[in-house]
C-alpha atoms as a PDB file:
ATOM      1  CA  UNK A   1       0.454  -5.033 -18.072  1.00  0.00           C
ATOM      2  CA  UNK A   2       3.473  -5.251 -15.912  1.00  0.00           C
ATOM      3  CA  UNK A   3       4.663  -7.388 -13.819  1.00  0.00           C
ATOM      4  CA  UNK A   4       4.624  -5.176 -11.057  1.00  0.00           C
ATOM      5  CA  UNK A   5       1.911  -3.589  -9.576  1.00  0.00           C
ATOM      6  CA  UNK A   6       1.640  -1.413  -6.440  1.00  0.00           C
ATOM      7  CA  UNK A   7      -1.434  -0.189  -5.522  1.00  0.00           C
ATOM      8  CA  UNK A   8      -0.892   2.910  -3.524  1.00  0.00           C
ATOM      9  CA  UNK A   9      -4.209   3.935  -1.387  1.00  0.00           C
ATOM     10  CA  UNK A  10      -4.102   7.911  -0.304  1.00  0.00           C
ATOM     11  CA  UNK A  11      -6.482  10.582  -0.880  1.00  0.00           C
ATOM     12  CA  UNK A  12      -3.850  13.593  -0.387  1.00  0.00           C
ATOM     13  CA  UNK A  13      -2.817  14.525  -3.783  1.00  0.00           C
ATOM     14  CA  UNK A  14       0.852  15.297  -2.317  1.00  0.00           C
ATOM     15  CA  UNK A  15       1.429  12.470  -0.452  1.00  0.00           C
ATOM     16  CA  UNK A  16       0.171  10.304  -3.067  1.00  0.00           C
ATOM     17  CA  UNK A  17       2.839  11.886  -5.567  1.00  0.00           C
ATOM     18  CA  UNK A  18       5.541  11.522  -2.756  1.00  0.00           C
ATOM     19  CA  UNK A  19       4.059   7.613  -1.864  1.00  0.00           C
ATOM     20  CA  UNK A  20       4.731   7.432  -6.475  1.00  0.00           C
ATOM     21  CA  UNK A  21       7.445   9.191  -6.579  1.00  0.00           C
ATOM     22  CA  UNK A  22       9.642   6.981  -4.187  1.00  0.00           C
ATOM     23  CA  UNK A  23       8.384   3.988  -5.479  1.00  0.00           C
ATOM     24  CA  UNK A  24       8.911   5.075  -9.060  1.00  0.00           C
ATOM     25  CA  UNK A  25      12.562   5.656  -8.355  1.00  0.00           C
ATOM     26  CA  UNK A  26      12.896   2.420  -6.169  1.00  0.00           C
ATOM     27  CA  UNK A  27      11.148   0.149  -9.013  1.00  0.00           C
ATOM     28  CA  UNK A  28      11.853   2.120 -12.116  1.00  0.00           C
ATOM     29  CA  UNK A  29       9.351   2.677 -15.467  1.00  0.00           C
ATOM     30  CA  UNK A  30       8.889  -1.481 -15.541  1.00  0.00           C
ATOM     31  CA  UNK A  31       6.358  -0.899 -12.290  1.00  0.00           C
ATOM     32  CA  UNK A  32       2.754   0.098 -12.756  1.00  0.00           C
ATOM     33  CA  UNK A  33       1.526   2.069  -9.815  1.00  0.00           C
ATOM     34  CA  UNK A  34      -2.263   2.186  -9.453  1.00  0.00           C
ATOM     35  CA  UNK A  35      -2.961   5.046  -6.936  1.00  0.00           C
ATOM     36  CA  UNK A  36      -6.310   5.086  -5.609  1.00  0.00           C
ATOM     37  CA  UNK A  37      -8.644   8.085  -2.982  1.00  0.00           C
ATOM     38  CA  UNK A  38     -11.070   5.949  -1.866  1.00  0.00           C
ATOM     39  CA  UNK A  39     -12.187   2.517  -0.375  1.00  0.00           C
ATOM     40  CA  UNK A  40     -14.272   1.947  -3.388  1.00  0.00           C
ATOM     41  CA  UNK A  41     -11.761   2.419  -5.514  1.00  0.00           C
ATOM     42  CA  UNK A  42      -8.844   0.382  -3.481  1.00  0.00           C
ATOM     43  CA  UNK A  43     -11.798  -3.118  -3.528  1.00  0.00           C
ATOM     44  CA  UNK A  44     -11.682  -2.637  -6.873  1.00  0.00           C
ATOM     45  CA  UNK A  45      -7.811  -2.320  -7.896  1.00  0.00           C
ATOM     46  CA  UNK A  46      -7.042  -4.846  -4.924  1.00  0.00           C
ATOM     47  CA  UNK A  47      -9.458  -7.471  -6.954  1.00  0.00           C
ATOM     48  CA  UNK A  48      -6.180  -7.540  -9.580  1.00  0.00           C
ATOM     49  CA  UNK A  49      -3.080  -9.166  -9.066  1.00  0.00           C
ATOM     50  CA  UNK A  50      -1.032  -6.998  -7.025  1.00  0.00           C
ATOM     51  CA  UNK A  51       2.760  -7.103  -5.981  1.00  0.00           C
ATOM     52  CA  UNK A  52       2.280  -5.659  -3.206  1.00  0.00           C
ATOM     53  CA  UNK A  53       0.195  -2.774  -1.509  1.00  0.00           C
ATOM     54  CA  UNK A  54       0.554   1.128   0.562  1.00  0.00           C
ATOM     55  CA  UNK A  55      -2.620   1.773   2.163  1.00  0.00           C
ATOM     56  CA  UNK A  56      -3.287   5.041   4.217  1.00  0.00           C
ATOM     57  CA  UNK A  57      -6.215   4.115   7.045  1.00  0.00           C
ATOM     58  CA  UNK A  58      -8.280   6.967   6.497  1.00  0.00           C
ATOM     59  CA  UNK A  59      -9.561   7.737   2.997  1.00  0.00           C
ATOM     60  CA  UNK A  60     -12.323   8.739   1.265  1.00  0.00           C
ATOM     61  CA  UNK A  61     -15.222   6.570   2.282  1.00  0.00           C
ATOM     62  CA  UNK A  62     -13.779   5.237   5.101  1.00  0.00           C
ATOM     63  CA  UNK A  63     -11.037   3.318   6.581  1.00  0.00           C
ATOM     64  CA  UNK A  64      -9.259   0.620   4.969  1.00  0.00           C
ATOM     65  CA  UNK A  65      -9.174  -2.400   7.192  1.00  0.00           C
ATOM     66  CA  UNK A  66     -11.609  -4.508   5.003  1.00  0.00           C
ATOM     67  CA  UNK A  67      -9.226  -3.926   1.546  1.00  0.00           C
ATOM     68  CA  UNK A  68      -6.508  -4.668   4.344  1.00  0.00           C
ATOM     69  CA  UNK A  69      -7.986  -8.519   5.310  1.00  0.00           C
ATOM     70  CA  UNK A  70      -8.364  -9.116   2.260  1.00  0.00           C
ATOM     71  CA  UNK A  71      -4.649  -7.883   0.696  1.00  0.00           C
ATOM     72  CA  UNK A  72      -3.660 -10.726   3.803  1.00  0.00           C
ATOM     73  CA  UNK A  73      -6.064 -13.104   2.788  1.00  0.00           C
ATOM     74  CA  UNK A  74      -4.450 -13.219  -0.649  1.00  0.00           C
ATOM     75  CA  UNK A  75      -0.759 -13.485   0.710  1.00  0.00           C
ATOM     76  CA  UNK A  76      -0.252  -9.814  -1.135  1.00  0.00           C
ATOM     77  CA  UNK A  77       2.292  -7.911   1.019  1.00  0.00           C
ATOM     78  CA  UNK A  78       1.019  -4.305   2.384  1.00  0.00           C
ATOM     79  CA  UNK A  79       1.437  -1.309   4.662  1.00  0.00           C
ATOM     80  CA  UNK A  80       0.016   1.095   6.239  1.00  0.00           C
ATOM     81  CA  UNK A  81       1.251   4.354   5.406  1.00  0.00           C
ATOM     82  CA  UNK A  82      -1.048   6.377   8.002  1.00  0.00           C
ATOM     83  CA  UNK A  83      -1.327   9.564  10.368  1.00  0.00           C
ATOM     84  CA  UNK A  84      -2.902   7.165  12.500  1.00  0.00           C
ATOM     85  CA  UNK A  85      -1.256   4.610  15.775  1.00  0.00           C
ATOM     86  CA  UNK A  86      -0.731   1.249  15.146  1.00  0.00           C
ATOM     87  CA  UNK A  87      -2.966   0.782  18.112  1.00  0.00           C
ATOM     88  CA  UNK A  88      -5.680   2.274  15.759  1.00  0.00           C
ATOM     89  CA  UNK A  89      -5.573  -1.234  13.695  1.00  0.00           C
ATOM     90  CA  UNK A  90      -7.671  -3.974  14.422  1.00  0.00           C
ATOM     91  CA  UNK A  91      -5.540  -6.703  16.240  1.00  0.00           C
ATOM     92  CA  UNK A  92      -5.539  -9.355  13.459  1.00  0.00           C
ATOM     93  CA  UNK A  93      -3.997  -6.700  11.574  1.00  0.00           C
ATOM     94  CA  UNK A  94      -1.482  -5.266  13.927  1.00  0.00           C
ATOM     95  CA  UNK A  95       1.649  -7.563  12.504  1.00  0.00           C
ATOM     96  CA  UNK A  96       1.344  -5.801   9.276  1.00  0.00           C
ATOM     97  CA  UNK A  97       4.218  -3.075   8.583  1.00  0.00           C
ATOM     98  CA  UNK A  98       2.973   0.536  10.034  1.00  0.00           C
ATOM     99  CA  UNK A  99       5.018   3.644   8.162  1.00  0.00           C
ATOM    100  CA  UNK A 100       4.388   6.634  10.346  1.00  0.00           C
ATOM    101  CA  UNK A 101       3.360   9.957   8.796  1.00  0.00           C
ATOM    102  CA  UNK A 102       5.750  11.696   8.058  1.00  0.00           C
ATOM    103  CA  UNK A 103       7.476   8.920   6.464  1.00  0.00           C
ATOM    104  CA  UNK A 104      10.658   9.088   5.134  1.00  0.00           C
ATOM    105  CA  UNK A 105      10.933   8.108   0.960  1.00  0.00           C
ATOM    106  CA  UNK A 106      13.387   5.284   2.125  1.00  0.00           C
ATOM    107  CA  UNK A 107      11.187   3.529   4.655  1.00  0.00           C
ATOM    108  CA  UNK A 108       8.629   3.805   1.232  1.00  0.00           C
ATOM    109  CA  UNK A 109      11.793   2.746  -0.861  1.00  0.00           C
ATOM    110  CA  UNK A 110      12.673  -0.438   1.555  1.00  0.00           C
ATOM    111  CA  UNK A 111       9.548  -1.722   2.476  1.00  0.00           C
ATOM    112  CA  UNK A 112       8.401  -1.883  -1.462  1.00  0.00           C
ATOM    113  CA  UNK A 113      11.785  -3.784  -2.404  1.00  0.00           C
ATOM    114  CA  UNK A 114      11.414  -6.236   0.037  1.00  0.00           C
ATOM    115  CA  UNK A 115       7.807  -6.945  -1.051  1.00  0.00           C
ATOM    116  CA  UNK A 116       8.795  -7.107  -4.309  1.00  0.00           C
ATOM    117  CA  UNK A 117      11.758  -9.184  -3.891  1.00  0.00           C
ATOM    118  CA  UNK A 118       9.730 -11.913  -1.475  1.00  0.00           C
ATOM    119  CA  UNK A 119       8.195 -15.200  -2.955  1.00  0.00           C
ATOM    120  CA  UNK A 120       4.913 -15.010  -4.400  1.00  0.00           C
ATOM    121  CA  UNK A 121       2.650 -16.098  -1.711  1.00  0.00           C
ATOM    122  CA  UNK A 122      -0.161 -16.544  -3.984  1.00  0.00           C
END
């Protein structure tokens, strides 16, 4: 297992690759990327140790917000990578980073260095 993980939440098979894609290139091979469709899925890959997190608001089964609290309960960085407003977000989530769709691959790039390169919280 590596000692990165990103779990990537997105249930558009082409954003998804793009979402991998960028962070493969930013983090190279030594990164495992768990990319996940639904809420289900994201409880269960956000139970793991995670370096830090890309969730998209709406996916299958719902929206996010709950795999969201608890990604800030843990101290694991996140952001939203959403269609969505940030005004969309429940207020005790509305400090987290918001990425716009369409993002751009470096706002991907940058925000998943920086998590990477903080202090484990944890």
């Amino acid at each position: 297992m590596s000692d990165i993980r990103v779990l990537i939440v997105e249930d558009d098979p082409f954003i998804a690759m793009d979402i991998e894609s960028a962070v493969a290139e930013q983090l190279g091979a030594a990164a495992e990327l768990i990319v996940v469709e639904s809420v289900t899925q994201a409880h269960r890959a956000s139970a793991s140790k995670l370096s830090c997190a890309l969730l998209d608001i709406d996916v299958v089964g719902g929206k996010t917000f709950d795999v969201a609290a608890s990604l800030l309960e843990s101290g694991t960085p996140f952001a939203f990578v959403s269609g969505s407003t940030p005004s969309d977000v429940p207020e005790p989530l509305r400090a987290v980073p918001f990425l716009r769709k369409p993002f751009s691959i470096n706002e991907i790039a940058s925000f998943v260095s920086d998590a990477v390169a903080a202090p484990d919280k944890s």
